[in-house]
PDB file of N, CA and C in Angstrom:
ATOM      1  N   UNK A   1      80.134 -62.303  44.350  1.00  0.00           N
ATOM      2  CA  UNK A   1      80.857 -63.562  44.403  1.00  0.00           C
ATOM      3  C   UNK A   1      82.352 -63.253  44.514  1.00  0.00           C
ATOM      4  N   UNK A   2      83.050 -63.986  45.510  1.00  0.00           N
ATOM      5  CA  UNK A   2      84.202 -63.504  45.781  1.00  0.00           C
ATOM      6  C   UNK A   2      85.537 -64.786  44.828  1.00  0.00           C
ATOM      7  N   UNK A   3      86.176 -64.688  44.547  1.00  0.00           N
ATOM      8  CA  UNK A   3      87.747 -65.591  44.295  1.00  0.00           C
ATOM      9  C   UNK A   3      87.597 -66.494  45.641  1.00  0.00           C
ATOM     10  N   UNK A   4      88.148 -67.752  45.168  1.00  0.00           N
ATOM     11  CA  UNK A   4      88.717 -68.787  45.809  1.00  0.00           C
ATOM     12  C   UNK A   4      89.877 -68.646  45.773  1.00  0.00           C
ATOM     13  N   UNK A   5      90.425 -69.354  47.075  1.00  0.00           N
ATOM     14  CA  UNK A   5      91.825 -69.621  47.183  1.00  0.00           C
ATOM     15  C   UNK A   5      92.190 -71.063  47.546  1.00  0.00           C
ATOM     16  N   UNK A   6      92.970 -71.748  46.880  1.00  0.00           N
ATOM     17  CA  UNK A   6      93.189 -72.907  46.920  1.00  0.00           C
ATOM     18  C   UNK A   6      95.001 -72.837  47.070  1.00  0.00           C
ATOM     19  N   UNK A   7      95.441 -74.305  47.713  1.00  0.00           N
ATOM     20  CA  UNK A   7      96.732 -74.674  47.738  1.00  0.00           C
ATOM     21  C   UNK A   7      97.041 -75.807  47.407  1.00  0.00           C
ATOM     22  N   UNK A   8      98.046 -75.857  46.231  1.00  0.00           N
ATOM     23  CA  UNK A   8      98.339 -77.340  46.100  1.00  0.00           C
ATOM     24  C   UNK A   8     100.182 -77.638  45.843  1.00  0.00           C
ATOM     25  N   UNK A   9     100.063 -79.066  46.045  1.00  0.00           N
ATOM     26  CA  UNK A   9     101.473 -79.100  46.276  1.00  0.00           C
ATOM     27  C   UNK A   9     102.123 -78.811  44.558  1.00  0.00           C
ATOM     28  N   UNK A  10     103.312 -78.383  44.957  1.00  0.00           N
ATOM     29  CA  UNK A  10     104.263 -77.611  43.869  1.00  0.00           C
ATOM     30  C   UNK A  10     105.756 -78.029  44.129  1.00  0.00           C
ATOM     31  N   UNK A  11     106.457 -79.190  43.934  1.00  0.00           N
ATOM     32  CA  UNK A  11     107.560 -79.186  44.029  1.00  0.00           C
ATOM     33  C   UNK A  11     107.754 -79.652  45.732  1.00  0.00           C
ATOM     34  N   UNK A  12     108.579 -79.239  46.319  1.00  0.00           N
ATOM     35  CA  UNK A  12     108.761 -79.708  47.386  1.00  0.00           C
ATOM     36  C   UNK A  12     108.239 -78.956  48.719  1.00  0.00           C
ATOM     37  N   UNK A  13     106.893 -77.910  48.276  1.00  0.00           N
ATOM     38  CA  UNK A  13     106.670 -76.917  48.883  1.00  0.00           C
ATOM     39  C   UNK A  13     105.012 -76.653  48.148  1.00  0.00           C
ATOM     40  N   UNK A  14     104.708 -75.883  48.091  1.00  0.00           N
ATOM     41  CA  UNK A  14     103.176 -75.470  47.904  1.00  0.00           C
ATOM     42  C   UNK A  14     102.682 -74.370  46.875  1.00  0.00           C
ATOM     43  N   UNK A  15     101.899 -74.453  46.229  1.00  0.00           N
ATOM     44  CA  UNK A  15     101.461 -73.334  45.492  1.00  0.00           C
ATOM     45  C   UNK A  15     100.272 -72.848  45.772  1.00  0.00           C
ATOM     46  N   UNK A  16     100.237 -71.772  46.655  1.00  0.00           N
ATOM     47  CA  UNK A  16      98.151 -70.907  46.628  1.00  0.00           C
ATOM     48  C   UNK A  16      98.035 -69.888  45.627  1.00  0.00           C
ATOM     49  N   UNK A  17      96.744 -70.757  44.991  1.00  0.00           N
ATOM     50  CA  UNK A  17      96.267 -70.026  43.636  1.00  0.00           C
ATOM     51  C   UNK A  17      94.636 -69.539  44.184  1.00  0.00           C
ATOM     52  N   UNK A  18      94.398 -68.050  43.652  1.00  0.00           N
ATOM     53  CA  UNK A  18      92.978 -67.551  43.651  1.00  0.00           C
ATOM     54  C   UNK A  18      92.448 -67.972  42.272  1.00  0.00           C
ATOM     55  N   UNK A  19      91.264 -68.634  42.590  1.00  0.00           N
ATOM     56  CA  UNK A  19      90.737 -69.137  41.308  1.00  0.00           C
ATOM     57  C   UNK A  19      89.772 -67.914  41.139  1.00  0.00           C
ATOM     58  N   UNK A  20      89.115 -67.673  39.955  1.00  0.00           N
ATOM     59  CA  UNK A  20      88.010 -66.402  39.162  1.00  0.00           C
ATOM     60  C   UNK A  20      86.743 -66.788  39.898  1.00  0.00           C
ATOM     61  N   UNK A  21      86.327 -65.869  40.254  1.00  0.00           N
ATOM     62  CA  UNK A  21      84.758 -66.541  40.974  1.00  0.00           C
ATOM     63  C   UNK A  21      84.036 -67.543  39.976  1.00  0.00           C
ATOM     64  N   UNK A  22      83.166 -68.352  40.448  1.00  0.00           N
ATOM     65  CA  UNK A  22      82.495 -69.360  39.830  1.00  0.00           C
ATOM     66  C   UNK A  22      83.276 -70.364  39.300  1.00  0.00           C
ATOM     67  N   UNK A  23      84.444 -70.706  39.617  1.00  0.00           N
ATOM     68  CA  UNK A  23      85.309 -71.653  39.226  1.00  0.00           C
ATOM     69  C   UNK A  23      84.580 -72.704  40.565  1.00  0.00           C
ATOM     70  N   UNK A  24      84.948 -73.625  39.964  1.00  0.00           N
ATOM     71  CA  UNK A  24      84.677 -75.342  40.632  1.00  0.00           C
ATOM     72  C   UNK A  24      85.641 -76.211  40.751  1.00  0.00           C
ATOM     73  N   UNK A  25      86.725 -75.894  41.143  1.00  0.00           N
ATOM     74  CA  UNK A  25      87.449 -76.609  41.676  1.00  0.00           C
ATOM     75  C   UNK A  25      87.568 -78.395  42.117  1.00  0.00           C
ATOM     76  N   UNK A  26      87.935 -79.511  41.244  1.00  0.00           N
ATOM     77  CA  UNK A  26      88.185 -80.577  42.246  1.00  0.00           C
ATOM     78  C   UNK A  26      89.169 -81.262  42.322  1.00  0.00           C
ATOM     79  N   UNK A  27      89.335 -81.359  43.640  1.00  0.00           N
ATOM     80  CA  UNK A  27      90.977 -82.082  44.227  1.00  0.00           C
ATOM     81  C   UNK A  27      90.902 -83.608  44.156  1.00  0.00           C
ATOM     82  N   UNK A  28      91.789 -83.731  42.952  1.00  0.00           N
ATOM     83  CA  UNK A  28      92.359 -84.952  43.037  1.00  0.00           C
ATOM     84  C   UNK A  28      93.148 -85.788  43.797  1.00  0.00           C
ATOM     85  N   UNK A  29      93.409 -86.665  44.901  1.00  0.00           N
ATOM     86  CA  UNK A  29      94.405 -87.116  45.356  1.00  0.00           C
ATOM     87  C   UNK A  29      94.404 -88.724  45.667  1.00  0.00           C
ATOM     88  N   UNK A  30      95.768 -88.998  45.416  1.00  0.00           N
ATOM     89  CA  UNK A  30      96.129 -90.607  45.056  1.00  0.00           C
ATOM     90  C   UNK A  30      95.694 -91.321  46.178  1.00  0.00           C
ATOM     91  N   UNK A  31      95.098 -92.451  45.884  1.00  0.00           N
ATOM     92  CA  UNK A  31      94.781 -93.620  47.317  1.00  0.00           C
ATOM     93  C   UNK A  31      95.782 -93.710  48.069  1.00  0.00           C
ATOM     94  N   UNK A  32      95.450 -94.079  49.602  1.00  0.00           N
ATOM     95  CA  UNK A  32      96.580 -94.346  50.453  1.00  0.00           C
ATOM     96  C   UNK A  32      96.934 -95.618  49.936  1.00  0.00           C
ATOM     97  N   UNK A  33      98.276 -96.346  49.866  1.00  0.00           N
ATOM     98  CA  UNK A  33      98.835 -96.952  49.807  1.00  0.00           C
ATOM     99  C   UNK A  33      99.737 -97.490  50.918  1.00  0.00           C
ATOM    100  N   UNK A  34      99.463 -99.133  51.315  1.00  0.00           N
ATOM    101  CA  UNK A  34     100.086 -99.463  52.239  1.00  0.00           C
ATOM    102  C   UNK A  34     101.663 -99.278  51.847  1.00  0.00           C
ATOM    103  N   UNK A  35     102.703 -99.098  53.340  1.00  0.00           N
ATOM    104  CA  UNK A  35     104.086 -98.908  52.461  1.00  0.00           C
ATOM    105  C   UNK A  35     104.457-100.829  52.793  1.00  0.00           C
ATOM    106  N   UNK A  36     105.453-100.758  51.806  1.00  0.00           N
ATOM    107  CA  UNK A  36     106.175-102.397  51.377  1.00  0.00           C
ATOM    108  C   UNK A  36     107.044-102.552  52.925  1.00  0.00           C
ATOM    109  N   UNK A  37     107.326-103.664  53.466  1.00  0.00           N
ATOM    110  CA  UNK A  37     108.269-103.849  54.578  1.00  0.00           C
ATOM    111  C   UNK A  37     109.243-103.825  53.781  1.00  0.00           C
ATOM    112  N   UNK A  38     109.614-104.168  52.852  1.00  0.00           N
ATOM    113  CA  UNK A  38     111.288-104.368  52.288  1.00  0.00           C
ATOM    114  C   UNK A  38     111.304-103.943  51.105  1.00  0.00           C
ATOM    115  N   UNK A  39     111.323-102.425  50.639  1.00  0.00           N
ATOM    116  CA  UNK A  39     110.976-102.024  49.183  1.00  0.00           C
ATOM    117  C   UNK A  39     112.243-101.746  48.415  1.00  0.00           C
ATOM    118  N   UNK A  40     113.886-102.444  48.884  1.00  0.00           N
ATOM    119  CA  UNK A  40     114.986-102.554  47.921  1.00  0.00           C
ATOM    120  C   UNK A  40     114.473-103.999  47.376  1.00  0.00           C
ATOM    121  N   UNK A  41     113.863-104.595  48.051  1.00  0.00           N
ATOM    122  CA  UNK A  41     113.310-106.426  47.940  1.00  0.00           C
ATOM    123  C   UNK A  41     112.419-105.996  46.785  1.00  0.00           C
ATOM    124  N   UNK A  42     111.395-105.578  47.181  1.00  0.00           N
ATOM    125  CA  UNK A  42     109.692-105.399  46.108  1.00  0.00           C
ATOM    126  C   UNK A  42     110.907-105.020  44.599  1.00  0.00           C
ATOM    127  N   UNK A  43     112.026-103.877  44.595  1.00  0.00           N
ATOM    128  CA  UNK A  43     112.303-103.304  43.636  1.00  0.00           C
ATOM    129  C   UNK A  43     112.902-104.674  42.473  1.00  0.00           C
ATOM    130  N   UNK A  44     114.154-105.066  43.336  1.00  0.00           N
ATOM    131  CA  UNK A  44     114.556-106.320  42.501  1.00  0.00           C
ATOM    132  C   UNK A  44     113.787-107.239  42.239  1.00  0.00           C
ATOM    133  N   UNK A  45     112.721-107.715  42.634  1.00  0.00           N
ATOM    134  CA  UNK A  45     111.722-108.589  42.637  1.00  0.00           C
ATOM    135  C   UNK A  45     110.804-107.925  41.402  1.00  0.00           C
ATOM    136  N   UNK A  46     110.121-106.666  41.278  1.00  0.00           N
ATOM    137  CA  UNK A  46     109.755-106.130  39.924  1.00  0.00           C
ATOM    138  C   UNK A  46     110.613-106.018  38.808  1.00  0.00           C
ATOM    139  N   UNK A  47     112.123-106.080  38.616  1.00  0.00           N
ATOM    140  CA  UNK A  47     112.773-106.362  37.781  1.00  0.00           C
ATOM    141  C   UNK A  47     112.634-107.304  37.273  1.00  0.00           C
ATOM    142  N   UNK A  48     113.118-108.527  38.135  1.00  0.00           N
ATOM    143  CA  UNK A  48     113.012-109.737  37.849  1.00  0.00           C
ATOM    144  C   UNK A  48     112.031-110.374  37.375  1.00  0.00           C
ATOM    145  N   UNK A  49     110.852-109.654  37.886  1.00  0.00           N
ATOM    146  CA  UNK A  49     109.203-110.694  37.450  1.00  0.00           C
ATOM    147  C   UNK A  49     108.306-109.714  37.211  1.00  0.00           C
ATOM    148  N   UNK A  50     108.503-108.901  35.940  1.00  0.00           N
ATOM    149  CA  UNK A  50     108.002-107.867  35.991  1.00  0.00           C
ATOM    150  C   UNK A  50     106.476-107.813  35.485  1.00  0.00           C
ATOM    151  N   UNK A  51     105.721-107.516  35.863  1.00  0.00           N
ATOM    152  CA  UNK A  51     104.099-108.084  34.647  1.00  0.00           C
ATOM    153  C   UNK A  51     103.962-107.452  33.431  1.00  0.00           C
ATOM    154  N   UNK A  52     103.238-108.381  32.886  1.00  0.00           N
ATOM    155  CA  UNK A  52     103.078-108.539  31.391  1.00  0.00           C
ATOM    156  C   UNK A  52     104.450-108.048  30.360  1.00  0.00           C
ATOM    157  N   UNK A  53     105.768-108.188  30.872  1.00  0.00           N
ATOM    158  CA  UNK A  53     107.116-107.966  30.297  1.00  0.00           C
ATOM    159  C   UNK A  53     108.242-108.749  30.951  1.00  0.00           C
ATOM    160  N   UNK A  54     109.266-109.347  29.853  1.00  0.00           N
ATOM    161  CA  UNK A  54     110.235-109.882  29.730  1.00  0.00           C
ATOM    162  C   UNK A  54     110.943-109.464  31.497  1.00  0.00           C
ATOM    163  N   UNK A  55     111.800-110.270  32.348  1.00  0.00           N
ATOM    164  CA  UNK A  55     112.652-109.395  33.027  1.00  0.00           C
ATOM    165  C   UNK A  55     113.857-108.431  32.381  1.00  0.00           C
ATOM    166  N   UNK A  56     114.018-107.874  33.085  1.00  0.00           N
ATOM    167  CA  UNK A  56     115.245-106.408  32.721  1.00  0.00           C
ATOM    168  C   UNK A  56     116.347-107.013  32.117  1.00  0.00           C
ATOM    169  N   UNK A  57     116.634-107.504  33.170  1.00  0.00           N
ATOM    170  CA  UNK A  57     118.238-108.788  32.829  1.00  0.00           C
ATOM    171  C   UNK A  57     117.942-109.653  31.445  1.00  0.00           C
ATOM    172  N   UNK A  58     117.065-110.400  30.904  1.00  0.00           N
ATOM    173  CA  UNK A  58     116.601-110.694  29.469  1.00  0.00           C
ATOM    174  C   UNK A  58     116.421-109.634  28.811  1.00  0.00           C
ATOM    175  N   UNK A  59     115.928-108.485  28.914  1.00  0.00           N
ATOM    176  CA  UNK A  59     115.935-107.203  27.733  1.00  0.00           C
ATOM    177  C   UNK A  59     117.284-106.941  27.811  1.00  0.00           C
ATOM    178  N   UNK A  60     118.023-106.554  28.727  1.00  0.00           N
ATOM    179  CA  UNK A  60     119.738-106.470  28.415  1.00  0.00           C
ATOM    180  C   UNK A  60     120.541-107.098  28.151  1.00  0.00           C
ATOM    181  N   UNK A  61     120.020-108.379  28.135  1.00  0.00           N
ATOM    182  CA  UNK A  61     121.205-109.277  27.846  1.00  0.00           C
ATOM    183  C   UNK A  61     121.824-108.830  25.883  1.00  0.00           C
ATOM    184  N   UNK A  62     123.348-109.080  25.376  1.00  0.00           N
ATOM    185  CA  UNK A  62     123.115-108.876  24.316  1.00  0.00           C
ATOM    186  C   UNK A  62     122.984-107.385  23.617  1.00  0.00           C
ATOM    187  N   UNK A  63     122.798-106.873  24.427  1.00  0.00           N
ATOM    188  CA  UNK A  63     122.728-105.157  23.828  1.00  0.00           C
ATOM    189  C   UNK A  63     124.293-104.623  24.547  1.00  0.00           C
ATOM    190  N   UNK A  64     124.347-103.310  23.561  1.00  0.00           N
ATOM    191  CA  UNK A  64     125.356-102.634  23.829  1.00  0.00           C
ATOM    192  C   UNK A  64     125.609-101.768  24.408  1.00  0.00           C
ATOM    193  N   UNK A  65     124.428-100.766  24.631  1.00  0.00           N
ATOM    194  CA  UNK A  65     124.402 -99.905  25.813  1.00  0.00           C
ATOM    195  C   UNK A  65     123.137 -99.657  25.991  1.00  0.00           C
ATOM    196  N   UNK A  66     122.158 -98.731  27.046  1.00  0.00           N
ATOM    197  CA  UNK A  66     120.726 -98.675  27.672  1.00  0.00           C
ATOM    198  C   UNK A  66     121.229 -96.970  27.640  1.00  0.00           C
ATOM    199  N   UNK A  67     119.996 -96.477  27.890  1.00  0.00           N
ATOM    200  CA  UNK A  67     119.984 -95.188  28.477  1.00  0.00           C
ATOM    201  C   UNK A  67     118.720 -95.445  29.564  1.00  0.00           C
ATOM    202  N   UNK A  68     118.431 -94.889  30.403  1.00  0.00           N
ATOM    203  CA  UNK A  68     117.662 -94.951  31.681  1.00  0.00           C
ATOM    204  C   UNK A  68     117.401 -93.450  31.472  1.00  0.00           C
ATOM    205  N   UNK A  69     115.706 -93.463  31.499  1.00  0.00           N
ATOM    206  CA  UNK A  69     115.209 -91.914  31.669  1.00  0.00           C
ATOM    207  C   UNK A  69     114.431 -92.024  33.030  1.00  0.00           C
ATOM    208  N   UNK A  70     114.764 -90.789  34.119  1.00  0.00           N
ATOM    209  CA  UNK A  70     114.064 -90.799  35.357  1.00  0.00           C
ATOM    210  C   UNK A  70     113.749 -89.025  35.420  1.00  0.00           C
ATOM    211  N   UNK A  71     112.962 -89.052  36.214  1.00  0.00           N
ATOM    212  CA  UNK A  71     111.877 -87.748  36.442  1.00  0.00           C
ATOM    213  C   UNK A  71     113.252 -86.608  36.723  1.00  0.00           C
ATOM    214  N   UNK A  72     112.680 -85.799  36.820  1.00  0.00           N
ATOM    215  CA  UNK A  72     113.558 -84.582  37.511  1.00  0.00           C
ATOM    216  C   UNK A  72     113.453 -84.350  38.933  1.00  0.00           C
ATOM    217  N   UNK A  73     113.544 -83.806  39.599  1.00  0.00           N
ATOM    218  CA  UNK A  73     113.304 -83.220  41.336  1.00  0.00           C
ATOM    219  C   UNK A  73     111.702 -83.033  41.629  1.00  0.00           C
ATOM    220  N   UNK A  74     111.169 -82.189  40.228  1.00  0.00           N
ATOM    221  CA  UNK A  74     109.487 -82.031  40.435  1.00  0.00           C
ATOM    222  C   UNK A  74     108.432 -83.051  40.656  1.00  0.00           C
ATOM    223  N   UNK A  75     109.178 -84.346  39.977  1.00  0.00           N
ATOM    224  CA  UNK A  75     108.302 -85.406  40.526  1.00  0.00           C
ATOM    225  C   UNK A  75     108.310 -85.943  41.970  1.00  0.00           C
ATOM    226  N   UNK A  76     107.829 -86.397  42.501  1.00  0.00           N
ATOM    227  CA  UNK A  76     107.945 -87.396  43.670  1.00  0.00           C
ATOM    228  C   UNK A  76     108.147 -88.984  43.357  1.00  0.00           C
ATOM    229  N   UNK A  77     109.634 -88.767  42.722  1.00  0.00           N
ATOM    230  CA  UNK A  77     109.455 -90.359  42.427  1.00  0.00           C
ATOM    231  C   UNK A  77     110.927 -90.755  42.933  1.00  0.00           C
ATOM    232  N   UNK A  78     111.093 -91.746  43.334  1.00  0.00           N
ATOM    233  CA  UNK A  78     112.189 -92.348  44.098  1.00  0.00           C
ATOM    234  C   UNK A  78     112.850 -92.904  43.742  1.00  0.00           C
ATOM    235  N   UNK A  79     113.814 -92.272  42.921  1.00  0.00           N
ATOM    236  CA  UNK A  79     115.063 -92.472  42.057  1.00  0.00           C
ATOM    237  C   UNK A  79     116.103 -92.913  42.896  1.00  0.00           C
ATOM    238  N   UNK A  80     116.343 -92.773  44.102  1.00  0.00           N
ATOM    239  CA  UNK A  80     117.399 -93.276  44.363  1.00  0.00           C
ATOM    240  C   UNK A  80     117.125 -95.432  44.891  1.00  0.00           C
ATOM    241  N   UNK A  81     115.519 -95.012  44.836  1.00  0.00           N
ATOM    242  CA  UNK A  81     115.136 -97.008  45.715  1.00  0.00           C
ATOM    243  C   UNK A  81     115.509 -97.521  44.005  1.00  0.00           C
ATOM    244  N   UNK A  82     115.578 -96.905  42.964  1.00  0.00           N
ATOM    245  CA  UNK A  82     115.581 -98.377  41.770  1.00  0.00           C
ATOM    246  C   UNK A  82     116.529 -97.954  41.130  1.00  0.00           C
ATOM    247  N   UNK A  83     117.008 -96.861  40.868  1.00  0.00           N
ATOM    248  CA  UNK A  83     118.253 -96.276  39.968  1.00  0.00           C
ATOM    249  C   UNK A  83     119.069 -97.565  40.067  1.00  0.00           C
ATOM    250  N   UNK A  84     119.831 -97.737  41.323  1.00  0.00           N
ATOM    251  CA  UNK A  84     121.555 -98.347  41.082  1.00  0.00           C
ATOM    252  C   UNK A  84     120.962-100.110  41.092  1.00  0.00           C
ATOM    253  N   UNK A  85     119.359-100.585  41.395  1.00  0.00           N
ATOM    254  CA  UNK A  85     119.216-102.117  40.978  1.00  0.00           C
ATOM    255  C   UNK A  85     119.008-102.090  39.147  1.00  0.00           C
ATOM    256  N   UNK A  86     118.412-100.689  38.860  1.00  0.00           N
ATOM    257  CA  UNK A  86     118.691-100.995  37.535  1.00  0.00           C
ATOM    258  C   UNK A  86     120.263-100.961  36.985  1.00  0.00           C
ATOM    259  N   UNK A  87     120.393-100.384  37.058  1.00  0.00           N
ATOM    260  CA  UNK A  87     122.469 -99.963  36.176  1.00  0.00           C
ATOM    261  C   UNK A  87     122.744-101.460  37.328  1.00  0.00           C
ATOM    262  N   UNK A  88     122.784-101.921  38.215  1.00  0.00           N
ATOM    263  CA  UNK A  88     123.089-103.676  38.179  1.00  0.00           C
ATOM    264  C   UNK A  88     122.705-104.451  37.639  1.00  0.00           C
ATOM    265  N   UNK A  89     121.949-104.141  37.336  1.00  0.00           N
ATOM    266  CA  UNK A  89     120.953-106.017  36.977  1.00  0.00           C
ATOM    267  C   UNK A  89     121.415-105.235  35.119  1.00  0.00           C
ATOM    268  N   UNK A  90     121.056-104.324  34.334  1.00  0.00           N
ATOM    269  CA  UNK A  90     122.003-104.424  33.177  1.00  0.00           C
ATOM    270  C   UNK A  90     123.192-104.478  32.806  1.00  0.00           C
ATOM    271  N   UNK A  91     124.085-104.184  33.959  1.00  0.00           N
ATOM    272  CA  UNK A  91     125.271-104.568  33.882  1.00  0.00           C
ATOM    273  C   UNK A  91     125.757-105.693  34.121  1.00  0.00           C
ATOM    274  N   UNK A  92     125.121-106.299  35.307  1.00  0.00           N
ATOM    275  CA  UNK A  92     125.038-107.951  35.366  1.00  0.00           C
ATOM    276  C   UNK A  92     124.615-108.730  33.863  1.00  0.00           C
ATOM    277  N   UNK A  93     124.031-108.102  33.428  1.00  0.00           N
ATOM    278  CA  UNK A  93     123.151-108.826  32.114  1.00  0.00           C
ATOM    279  C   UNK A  93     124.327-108.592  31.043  1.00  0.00           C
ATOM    280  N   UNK A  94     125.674-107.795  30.576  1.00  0.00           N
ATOM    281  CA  UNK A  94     126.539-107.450  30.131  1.00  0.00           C
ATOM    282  C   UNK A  94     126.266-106.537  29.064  1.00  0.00           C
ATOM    283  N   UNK A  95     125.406-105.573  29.717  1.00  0.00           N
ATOM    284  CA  UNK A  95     126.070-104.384  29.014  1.00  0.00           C
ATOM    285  C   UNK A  95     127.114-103.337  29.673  1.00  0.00           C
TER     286      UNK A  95
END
C-alpha cells in the first residue's frame, strides 16, 4: 500500500500533503454560491436589518468606543467589502 498525496488550499497558494497509507481522506468544500449584483448594497442592508439582531447603528448608538475584530490574510474573508460600512454606520451612530 502506497501514501496518498493530496492538495489543499493554504493561504493564498496550496499545500500537498502525503497522507500514511490507509488514510481516508474526505474533501470538504463550500456550496457554490450565487454572487450578489450589488454586494456594498447586500453589506449596508445586513447592517441595517440584520437577522435575529438589533441593527449596528442601535448597538452603537450611546457607547463610547467599539473594537472590530476581522480575520487575518489566512482567511478568505473580505475585509475590505464591510470594514469602512462598519467604522460608518458606528460612527454615524456617535461613537
Amino acid at each position: 500500500m502506497t501514501a496518498q498525496k493530496i492538495e489543499i488550499a493554504f493561504g493564498r497558494s496550496h499545500l500537498n500533503l502525503r497522507l500514511p497509507p490507509g488514510a481516508e481522506p474526505h474533501v470538504i468544500r463550500k456550496a457554490a454560491m450565487p454572487k450578489l449584483p450589488d454586494p456594498h448594497q447586500a453589506v449596508r442592508d445586513a447592517l441595517a436589518q440584520p437577522v435575529g439582531a438589533p441593527p449596528l447603528a442601535e448597538l452603537a448608538r450611546g457607547k463610547a468606543s467599539a473594537c472590530i475584530l476581522i480575520c487575518d490574510i489566512t482567511r478568505p474573508v473580505p475585509n475590505r467589502l464591510f470594514l469602512r460600512p462598519m467604522i460608518e454606520t458606528i460612527h454615524a451612530a456617535g461613537v
